[in-house]
Structure formats: structure tokens, C-alpha cells
C-alpha atoms as a PDB file:
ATOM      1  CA  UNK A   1       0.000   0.000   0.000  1.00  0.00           C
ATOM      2  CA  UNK A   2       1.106   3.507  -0.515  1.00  0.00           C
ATOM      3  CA  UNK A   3       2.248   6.193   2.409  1.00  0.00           C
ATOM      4  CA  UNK A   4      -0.608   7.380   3.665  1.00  0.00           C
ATOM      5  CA  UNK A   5      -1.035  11.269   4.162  1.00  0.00           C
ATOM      6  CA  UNK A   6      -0.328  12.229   7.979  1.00  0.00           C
ATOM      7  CA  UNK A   7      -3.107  13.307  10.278  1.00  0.00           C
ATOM      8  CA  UNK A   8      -5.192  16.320   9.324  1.00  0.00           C
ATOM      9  CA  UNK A   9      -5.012  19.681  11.629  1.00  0.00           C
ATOM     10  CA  UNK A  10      -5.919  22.493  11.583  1.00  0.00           C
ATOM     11  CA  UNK A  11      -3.864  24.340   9.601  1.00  0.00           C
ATOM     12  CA  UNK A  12      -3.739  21.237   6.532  1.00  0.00           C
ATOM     13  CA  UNK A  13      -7.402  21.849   6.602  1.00  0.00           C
ATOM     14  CA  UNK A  14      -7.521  23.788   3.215  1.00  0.00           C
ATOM     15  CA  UNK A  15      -5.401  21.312   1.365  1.00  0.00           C
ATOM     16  CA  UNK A  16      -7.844  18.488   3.155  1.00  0.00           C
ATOM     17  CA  UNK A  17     -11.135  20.462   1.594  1.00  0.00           C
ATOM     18  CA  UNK A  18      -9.177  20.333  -2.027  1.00  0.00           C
ATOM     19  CA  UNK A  19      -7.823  16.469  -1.810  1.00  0.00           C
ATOM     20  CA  UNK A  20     -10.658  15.320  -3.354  1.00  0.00           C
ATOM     21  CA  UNK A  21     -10.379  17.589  -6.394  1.00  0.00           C
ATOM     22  CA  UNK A  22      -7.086  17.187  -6.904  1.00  0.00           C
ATOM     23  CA  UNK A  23      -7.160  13.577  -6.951  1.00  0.00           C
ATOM     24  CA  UNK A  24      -9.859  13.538  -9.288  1.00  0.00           C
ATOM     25  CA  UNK A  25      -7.526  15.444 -11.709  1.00  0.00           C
ATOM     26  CA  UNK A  26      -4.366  13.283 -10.636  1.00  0.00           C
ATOM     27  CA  UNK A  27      -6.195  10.343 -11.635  1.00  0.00           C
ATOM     28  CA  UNK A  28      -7.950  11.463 -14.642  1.00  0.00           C
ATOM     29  CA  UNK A  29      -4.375  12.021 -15.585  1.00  0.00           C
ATOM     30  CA  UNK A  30      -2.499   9.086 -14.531  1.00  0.00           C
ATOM     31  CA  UNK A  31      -5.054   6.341 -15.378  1.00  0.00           C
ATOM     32  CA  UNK A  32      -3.506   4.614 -12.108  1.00  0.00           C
ATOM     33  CA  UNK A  33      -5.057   5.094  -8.453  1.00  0.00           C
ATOM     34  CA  UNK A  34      -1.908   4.134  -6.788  1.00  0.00           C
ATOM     35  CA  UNK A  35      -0.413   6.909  -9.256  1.00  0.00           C
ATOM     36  CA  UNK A  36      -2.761   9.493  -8.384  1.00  0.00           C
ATOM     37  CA  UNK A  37      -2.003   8.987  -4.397  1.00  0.00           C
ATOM     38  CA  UNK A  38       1.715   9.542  -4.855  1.00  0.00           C
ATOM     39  CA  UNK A  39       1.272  12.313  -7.000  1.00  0.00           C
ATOM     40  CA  UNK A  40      -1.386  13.851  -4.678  1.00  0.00           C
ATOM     41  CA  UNK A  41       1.241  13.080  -1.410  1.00  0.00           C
ATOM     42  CA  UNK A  42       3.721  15.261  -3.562  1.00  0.00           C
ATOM     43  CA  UNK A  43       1.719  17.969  -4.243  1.00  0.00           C
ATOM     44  CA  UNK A  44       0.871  17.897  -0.671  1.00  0.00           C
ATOM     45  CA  UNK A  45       4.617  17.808   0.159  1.00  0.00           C
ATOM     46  CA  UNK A  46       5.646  20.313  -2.064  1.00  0.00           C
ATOM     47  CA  UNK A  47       3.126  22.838  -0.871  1.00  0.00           C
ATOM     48  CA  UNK A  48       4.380  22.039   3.032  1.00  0.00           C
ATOM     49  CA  UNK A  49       7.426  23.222   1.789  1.00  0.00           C
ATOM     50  CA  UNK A  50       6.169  26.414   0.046  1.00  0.00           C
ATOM     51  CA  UNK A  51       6.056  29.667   1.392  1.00  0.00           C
ATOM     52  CA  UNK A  52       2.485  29.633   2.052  1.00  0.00           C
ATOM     53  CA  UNK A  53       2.208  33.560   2.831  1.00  0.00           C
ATOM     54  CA  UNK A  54       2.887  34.121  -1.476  1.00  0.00           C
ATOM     55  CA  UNK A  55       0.484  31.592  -1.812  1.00  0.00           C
ATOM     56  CA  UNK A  56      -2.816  33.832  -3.106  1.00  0.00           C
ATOM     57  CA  UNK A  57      -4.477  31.532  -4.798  1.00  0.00           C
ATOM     58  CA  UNK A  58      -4.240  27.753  -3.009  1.00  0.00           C
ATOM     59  CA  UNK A  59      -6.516  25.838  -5.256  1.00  0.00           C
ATOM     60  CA  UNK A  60      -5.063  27.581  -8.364  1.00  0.00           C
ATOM     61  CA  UNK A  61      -1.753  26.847  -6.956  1.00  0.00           C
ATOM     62  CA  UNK A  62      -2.145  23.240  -5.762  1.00  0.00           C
ATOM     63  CA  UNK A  63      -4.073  22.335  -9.745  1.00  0.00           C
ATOM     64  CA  UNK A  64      -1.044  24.084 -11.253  1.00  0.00           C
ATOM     65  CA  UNK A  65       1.381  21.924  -8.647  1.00  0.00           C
ATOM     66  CA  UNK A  66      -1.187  18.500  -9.792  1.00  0.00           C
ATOM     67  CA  UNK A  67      -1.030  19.351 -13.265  1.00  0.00           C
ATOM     68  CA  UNK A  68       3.057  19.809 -13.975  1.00  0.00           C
ATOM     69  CA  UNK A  69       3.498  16.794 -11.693  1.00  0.00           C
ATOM     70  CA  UNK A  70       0.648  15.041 -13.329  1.00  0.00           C
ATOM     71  CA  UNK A  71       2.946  16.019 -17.263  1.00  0.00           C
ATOM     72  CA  UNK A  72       6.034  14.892 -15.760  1.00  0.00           C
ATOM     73  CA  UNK A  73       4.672  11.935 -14.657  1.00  0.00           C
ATOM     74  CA  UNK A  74       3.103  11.250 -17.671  1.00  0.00           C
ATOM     75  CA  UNK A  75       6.242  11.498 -19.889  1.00  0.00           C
ATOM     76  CA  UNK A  76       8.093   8.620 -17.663  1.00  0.00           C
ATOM     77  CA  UNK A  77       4.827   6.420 -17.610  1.00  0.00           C
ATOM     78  CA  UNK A  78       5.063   6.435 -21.618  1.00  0.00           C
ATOM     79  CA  UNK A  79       8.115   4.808 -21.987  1.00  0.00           C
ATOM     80  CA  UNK A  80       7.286   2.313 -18.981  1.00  0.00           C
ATOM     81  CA  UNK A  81       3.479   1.327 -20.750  1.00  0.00           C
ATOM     82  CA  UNK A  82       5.481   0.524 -24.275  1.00  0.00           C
ATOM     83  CA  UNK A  83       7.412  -2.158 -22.176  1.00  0.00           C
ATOM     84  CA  UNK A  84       4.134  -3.467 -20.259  1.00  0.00           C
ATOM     85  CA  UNK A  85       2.968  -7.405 -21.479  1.00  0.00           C
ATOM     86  CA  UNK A  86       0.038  -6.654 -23.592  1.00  0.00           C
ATOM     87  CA  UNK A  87      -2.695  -4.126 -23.338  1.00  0.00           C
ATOM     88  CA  UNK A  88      -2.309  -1.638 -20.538  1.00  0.00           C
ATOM     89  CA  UNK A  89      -5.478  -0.899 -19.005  1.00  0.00           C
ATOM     90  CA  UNK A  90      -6.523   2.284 -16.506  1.00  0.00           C
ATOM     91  CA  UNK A  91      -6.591   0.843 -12.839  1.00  0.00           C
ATOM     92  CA  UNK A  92      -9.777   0.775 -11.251  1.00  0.00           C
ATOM     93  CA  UNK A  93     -10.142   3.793  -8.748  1.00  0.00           C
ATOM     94  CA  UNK A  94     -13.297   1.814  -6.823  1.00  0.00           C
ATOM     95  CA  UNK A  95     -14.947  -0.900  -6.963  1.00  0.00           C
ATOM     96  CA  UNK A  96     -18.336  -1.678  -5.269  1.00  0.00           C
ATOM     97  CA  UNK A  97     -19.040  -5.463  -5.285  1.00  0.00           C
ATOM     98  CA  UNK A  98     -22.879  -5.051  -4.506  1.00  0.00           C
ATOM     99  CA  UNK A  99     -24.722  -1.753  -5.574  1.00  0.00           C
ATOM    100  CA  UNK A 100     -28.277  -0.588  -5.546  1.00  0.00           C
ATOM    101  CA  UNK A 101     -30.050  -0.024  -8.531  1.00  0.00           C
ATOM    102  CA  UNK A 102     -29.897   3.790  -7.405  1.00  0.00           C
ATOM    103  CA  UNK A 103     -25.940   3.784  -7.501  1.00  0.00           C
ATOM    104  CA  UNK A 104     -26.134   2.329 -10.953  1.00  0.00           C
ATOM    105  CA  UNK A 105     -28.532   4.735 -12.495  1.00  0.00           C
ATOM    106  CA  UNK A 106     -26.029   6.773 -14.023  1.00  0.00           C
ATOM    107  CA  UNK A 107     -23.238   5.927 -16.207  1.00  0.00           C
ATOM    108  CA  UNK A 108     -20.026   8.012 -14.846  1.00  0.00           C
ATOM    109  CA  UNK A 109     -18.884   8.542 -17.848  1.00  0.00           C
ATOM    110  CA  UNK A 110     -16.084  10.702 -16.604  1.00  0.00           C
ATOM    111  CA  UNK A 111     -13.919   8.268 -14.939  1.00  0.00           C
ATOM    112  CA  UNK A 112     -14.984   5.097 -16.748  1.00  0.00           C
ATOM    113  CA  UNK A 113     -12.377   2.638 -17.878  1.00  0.00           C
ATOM    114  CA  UNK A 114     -13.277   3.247 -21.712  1.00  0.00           C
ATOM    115  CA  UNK A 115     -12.637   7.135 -21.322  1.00  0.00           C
ATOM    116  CA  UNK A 116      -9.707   6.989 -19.323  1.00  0.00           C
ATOM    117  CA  UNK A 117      -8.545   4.102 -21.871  1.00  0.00           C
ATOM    118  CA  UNK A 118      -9.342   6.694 -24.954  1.00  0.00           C
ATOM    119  CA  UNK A 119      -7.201   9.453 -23.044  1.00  0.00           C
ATOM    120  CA  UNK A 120      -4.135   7.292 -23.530  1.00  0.00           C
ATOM    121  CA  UNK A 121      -4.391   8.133 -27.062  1.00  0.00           C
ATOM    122  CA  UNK A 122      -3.536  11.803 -26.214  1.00  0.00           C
ATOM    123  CA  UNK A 123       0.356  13.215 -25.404  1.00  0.00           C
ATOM    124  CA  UNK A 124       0.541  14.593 -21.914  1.00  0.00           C
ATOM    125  CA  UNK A 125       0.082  18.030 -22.261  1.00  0.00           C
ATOM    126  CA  UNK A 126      -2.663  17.556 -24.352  1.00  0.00           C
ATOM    127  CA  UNK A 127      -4.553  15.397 -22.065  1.00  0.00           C
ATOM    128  CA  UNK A 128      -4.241  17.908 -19.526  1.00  0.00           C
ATOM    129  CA  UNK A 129      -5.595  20.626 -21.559  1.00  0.00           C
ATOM    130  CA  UNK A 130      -8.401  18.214 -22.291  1.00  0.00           C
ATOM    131  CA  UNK A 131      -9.453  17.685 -19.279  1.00  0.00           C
ATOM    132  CA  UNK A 132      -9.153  21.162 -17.534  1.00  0.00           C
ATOM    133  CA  UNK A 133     -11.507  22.096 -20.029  1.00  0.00           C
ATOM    134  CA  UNK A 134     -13.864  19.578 -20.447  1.00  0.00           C
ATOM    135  CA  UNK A 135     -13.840  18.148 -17.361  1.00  0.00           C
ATOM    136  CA  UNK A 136     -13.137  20.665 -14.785  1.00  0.00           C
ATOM    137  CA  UNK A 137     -14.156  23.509 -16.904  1.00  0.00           C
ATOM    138  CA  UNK A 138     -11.159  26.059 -16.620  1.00  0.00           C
ATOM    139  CA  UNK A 139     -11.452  28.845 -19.241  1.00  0.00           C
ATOM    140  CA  UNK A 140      -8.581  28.808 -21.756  1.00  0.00           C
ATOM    141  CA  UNK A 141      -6.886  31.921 -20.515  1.00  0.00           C
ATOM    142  CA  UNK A 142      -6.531  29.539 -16.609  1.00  0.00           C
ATOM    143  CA  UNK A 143      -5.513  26.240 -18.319  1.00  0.00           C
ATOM    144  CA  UNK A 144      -2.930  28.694 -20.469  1.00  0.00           C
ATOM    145  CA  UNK A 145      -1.254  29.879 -17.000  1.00  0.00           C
ATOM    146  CA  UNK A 146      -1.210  26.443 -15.690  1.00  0.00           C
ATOM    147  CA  UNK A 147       0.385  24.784 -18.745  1.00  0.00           C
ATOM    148  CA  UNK A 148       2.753  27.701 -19.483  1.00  0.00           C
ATOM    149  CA  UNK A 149       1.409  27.998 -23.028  1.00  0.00           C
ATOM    150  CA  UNK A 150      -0.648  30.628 -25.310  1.00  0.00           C
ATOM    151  CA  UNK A 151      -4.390  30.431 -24.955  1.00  0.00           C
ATOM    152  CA  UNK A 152      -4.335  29.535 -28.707  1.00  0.00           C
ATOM    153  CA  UNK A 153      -2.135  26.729 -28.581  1.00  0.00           C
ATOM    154  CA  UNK A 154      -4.479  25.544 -25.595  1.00  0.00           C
ATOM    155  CA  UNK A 155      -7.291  26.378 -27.529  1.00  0.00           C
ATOM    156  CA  UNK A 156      -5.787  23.805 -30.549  1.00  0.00           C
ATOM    157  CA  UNK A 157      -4.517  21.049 -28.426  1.00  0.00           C
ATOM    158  CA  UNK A 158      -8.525  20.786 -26.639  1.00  0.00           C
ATOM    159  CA  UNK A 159      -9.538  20.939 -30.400  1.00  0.00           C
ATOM    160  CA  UNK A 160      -7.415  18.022 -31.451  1.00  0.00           C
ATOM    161  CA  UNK A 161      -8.116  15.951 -28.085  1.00  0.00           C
ATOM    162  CA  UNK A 162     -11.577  16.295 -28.723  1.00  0.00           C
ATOM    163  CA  UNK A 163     -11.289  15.609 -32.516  1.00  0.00           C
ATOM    164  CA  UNK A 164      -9.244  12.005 -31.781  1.00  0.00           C
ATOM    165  CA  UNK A 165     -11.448  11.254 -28.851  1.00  0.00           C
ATOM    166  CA  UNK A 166     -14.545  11.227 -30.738  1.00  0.00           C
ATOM    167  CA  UNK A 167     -13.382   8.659 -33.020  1.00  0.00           C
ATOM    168  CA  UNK A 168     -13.173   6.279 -30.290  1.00  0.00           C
ATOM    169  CA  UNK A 169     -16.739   6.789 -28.816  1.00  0.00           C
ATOM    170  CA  UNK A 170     -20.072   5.235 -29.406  1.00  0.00           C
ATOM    171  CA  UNK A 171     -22.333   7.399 -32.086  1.00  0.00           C
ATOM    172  CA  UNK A 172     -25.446   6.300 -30.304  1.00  0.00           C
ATOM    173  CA  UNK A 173     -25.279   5.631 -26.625  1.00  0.00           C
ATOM    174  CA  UNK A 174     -27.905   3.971 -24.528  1.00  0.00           C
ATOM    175  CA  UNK A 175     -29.784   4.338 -21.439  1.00  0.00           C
ATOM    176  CA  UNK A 176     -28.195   2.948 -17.977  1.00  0.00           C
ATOM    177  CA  UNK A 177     -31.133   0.802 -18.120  1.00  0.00           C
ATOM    178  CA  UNK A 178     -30.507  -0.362 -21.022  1.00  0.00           C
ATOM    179  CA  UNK A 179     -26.848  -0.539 -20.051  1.00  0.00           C
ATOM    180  CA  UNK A 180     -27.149  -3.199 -16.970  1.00  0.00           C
ATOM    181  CA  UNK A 181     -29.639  -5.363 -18.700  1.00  0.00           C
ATOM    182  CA  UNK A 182     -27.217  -6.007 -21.305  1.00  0.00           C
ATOM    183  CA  UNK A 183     -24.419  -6.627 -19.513  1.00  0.00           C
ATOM    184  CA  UNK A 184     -26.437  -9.178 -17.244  1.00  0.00           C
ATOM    185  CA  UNK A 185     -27.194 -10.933 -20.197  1.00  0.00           C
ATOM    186  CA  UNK A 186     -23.801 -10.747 -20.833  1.00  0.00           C
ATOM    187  CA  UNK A 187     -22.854 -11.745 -18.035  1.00  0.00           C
ATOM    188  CA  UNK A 188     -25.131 -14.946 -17.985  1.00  0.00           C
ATOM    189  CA  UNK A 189     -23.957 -16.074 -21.393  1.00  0.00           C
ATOM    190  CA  UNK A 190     -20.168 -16.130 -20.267  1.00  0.00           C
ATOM    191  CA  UNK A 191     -21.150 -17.980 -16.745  1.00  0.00           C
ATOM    192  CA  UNK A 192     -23.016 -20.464 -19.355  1.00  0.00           C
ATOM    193  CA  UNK A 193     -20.104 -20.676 -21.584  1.00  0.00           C
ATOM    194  CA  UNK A 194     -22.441 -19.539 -24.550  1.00  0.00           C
ATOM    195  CA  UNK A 195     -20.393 -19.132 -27.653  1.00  0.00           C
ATOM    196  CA  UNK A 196     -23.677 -18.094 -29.940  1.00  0.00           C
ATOM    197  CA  UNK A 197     -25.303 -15.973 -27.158  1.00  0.00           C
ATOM    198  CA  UNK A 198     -22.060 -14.246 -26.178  1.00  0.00           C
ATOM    199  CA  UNK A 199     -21.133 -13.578 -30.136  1.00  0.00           C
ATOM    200  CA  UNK A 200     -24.995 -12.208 -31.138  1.00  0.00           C
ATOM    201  CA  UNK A 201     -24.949  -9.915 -27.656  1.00  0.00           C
ATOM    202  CA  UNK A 202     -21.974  -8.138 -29.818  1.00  0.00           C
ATOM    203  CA  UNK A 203     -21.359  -6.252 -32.607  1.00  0.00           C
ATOM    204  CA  UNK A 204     -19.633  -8.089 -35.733  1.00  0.00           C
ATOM    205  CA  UNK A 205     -16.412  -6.349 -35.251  1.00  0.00           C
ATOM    206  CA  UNK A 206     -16.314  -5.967 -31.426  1.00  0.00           C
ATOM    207  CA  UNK A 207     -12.955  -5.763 -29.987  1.00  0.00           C
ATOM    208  CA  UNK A 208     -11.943  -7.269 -26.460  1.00  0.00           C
ATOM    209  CA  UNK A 209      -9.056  -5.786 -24.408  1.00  0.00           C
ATOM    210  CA  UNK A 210      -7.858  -7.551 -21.839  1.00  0.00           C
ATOM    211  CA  UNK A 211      -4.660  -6.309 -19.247  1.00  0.00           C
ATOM    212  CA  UNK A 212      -3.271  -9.078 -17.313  1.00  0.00           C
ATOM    213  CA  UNK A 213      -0.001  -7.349 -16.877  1.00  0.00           C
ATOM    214  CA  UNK A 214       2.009 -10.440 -17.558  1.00  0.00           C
ATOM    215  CA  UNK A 215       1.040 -11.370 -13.809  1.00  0.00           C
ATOM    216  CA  UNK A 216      -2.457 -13.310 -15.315  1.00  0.00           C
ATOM    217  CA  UNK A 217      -3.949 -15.220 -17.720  1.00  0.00           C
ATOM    218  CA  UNK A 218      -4.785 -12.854 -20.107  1.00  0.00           C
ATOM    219  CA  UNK A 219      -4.462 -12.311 -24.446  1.00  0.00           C
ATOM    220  CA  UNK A 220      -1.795 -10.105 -25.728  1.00  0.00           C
ATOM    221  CA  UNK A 221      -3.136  -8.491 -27.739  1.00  0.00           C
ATOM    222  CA  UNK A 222      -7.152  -7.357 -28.353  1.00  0.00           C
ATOM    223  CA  UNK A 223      -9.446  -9.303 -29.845  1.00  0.00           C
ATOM    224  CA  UNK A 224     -11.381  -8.571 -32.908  1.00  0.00           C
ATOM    225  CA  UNK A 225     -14.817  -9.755 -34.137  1.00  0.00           C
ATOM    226  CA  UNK A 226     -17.854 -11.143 -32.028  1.00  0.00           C
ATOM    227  CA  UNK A 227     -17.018 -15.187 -33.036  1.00  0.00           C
ATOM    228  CA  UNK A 228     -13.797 -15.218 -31.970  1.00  0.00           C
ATOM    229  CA  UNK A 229     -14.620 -13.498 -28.761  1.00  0.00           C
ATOM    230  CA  UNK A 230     -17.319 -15.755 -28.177  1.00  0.00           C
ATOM    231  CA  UNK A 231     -14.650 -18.412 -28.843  1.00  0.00           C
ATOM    232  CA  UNK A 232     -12.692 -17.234 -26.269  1.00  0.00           C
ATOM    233  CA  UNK A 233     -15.168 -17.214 -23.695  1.00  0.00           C
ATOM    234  CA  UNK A 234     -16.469 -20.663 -24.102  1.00  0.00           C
ATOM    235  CA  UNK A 235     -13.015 -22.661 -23.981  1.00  0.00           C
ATOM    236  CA  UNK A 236     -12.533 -19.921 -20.297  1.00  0.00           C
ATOM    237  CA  UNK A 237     -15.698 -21.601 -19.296  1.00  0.00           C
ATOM    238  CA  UNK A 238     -14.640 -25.095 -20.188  1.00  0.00           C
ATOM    239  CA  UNK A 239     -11.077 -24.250 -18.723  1.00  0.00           C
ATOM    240  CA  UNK A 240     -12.668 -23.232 -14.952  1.00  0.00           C
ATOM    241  CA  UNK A 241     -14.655 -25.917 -14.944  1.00  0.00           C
ATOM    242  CA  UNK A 242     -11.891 -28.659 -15.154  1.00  0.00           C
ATOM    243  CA  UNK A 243     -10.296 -26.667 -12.203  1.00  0.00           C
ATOM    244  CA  UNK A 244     -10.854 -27.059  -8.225  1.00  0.00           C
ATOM    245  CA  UNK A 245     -12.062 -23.554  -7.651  1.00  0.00           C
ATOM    246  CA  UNK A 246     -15.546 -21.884  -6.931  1.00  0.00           C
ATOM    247  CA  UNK A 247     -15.980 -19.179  -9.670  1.00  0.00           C
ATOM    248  CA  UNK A 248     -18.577 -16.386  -9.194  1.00  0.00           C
ATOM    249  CA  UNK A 249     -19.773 -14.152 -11.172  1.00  0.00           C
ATOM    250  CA  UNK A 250     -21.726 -10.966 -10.367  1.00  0.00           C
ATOM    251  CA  UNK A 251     -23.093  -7.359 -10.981  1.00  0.00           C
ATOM    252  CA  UNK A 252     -21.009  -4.522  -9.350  1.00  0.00           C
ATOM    253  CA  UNK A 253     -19.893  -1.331 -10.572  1.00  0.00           C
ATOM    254  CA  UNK A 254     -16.205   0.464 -11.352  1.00  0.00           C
ATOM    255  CA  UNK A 255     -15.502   4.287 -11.273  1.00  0.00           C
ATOM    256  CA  UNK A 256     -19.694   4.113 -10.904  1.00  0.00           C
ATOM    257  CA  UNK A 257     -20.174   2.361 -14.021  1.00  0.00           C
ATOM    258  CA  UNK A 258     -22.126  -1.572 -14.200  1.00  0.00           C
ATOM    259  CA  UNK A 259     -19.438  -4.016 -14.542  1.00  0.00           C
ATOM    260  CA  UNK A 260     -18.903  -7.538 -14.572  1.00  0.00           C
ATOM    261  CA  UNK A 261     -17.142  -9.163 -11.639  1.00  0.00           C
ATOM    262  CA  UNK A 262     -15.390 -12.469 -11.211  1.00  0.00           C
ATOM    263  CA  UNK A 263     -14.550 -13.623  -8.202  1.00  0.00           C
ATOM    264  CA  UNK A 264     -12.644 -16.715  -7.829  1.00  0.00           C
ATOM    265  CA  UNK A 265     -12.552 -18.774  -4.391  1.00  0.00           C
ATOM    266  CA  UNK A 266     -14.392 -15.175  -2.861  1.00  0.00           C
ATOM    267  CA  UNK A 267     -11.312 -13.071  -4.405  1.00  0.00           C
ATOM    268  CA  UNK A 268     -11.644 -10.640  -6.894  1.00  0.00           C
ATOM    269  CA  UNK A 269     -10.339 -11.799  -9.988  1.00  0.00           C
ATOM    270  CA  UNK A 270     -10.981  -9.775 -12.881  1.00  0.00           C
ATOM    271  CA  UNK A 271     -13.244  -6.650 -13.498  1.00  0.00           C
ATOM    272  CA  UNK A 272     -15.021  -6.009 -17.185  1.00  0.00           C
ATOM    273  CA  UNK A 273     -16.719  -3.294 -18.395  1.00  0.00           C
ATOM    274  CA  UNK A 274     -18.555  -2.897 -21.782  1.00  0.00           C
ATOM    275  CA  UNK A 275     -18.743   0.073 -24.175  1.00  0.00           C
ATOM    276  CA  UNK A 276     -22.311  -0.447 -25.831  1.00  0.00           C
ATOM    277  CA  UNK A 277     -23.926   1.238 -29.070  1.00  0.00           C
ATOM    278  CA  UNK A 278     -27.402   0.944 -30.549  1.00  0.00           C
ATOM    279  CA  UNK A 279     -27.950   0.969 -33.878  1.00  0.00           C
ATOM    280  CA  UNK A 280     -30.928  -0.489 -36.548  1.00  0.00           C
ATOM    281  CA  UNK A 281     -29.885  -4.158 -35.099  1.00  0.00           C
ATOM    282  CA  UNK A 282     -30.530  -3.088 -31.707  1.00  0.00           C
ATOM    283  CA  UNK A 283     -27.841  -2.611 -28.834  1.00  0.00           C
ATOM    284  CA  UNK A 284     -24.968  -3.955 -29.883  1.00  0.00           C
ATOM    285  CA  UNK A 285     -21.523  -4.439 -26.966  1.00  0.00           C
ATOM    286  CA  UNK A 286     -18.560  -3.072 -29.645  1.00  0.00           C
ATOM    287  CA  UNK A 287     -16.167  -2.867 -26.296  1.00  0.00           C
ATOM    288  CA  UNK A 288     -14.885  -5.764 -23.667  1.00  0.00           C
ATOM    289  CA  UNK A 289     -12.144  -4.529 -21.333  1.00  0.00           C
ATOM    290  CA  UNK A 290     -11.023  -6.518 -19.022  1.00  0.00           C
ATOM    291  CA  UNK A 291      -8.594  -5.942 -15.943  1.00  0.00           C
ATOM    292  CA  UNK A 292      -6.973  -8.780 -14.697  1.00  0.00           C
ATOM    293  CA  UNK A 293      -3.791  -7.912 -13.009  1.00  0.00           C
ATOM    294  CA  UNK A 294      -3.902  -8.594  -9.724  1.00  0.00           C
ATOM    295  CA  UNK A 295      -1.522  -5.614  -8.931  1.00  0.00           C
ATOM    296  CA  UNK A 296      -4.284  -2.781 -10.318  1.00  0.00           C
ATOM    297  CA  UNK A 297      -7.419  -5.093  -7.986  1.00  0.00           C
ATOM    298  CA  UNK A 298      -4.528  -5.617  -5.118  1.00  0.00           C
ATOM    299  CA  UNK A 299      -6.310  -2.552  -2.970  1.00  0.00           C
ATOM    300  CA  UNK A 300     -10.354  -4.332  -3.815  1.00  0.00           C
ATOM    301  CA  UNK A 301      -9.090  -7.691  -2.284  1.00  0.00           C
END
């Protein structure tokens, strides 16, 4: 487990009342919770050892502190995810094994695996631009002062984030309704082993990522088209049930979005999420990713 921040007082309590907000942004930036903690812990640090009296602006200085850490950080993590066995996946920042329908009734679209898997796509300072903007709506002229760069170059990076992001979302999304039900069908075919009810539950060129870090079972590479995924999940079916181990699979949410967990002998296993689109054929799953590496569940178990 990481270092843990020190005991609140008094006088840490307006870095205490901006923790949450700054590891929102850590995380959005880092993909990794374990990440996000160290890099919050060093912003923490680093404004301990600030001269807090030409501090005017704490929040403003503490996002700018996040941010530059966040770009640094970023830049290393690159060159480390190029060397990683496989697919590199976002680690789940919570996980709740048994939520109400109330808790799944919206989509949290802002932290879900799929988006923080599309941000990868983005260079570092571009992310960050991103998601000042769009997700913790700075103005251009702020998020210029933070990232030490023109308001139009700012202005062109959000423009390009947004333009490669879109490319990698659903055109029609559906209702978190609509969302669950099909991934507990989902979920039922893969329990059954169901090769034809997994494969007609997806879209003809679905694509299944899975990130078992080299630590798990896990493909190395993603996995096109809805027969050969089905494929894959009936000889995983046929696979557990030759082995001495109670497998479970349930309902439960990550980063507040419905998910599919497997729990083997009462551990959590492996988390999935699906990225779903409806279209004249109905709603169709196009996405399957998968975390499997124990290290990124290490904190759920």
C-alpha cells in the first residue's frame, strides 16, 4: 500500500477540503489510483514546503502543482506502458461489489475505464488541456497559465483531443437501463459458456481488451470480431470448470459504471466493463475490457 497522508489539523485543513479535487484530476491524468495517491502526497509535500504567505491563490496553486506533476509523470509512464505485457489498461479507482439499482442509475462517464482508456491516445500536455476544459471547466486563458502555453495553442490542443477522442466513442449511446440489462445478459452467457449468445450480444467487429499485466492469464493483444470473442469465452468456461475452484460471477460497478465481476474462491479476480452502441440491429456491446492484473485489484481484495 502507498504512504498514507499524515493526520489532518488544523492548519492542513484547506489542502484536506481540495484532496478530493485534486485527486480527481491526478487520476484522470495518470489512469492509475496508486499513481494518483503519490502524485497527490507530492503535491501535498511540495506545498508544506512552500512559502504559504505568497500563496494567493491555493486551489489555483495546488491544480497548477497536480497538473506539472501530473505532465512529468506522464512522460516517464510512456516509456514504462510501451514495455508493459500486452494491453495496458486504466486501474480501477473503486470498486463496489454489490450496488443498488440507485448507484447504478447513471453511467459516470467521466472516470470510466473506456474514457480513461481513450485518453491514452492523447500526449501529456494535451490530455491535460483536455481535461481542464472539459472536465473541470477552466477557461482557456486559466488552463494557459497552468500549462505555461498561449491560450491559442491551448485552444488547438482541446480541439485536437476532442477531434481524436470522438473517433473512439459510441455514435449512439444507450440508457443505464438499457446498459445493466445487457451486460447481465452478458454476463449470464459467459457464466453459461455460450459461444452463440455471447457472439450475437456483440457487434460483428467488437474488440476485447484484456490487461493481465504479464502477472495473469490474459491475451496479448485485443481481440477482434464477435465469433472469436465468443470463442474465447467458451473454452474460459470449459477451462474453470476442469479446475478445483468456486468461480462467481456478479453485478457490481467500477468508477460508478455496471461491470462484470469475477470472483474466484471469494477473491476478486478480474473486473469487465462494456462500451455499448445501438444501432438499426438493436444494442450492440462493440467494447470488452477486461482488468486482470492482480496488482491494479490488489487494494479491492
Amino acid at each position: 500500500m502507498n504512504e498514507q497522508f499524515p493526520a489532518s489539523t488544523a492548519g492542513e485543513a484547506p489542502f484536506e477540503a481540495l484532496r478530493p479535487r485534486l485527486m480527481g484530476l491526478a487520476y484522470r491524468l495518470l489512469g492509475s489510483r496508486a499513481d494518483a495517491e503519490d502524485l497527490v502526497q507530492e503535491a501535498w509535500l511540495r506545498w508544506h514546503q512552500a512559502n504559504r504567505s505568497a500563496i494567493r491563490d491555493l486551489e489555483a496553486w495546488l491544480v497548477a502543482a497536480t497538473t506539472r506533476l501530473g505532465i512529468d509523470r506522464l512522460r516517464s509512464a510512456r516509456t514504462e506502458r510501451s514495455a508493459y505485457p500486452g494491453p495496458w489498461l486504466p486501474e480501477p479507482l473503486s470498486i463496489d461489489e454489490a450496488p443498488g439499482p440507485e448507484q447504478l442509475a447513471d453511467v459516470s462517464s467521466q472516470v470510466s475505464i473506456a474514457f480513461l482508456a481513450l485518453l491514452e491516445k492523447l500526449g501529456p500536455e494535451e490530455r491535460a488541456a483536455f481535461l481542464l476544459k472539459e472536465v473541470f471547466d477552466y477557461d482557456y486563458a486559466r488552463i494557459a497559465e497552468l500549462l505555461g502555453q498561449g491560450e491559442a495553442n491551448c485552444r488547438q490542443m482541446v480541439h485536437r483531443a476532442r477531434t481524436r477522442l470522438q473517433a473512439g466513442r459510441p455514435r449512439f449511446t444507450v440508457t443505464p437501463d438499457r446498459h445493466r440489462a445487457l451486460l447481465e445478459r452478458f454476463m449470464h452467457a459467459v457464466q453459461q459458456g455460450d459461444r452463440e449468445g455471447i457472439a450475437g450480444l456483440l457487434a460483428a467487429n467488437a474488440r476485447l481488451v484484456s490487461d493481465g499485466g504479464g502477472k495473469a492469464l490474459a491475451a496479448l493483444r485485443p481481440l477482434h470480431g464477435a465469433e472469436r470473442i465468443g470463442r474465447l469465452y467458451w473454452a474460459l468456461a470449459r477451462r474453470l470448470r476442469m479446475l478445483p475452484l468456486q468461480v462467481e460471477l456478479r453485478i457490481g460497478s467500477v468508477n460508478g459504471e455496471p461491470a462484470m465481476l469475477r470472483f474466484h474462491d471469494g477473491r476478486l479476480h478480474s473486473i469487465s466493463t462494456i462500451t455499448i452502441e445501438s444501432g438499426a440491429e438493436g444494442d450492440r456491446i462493440t467494447q470488452v475490457l477486461s482488468v486482470v492484473n492482480p496488482d491494479k485489484l490488489r487494494a479491492h481484495n
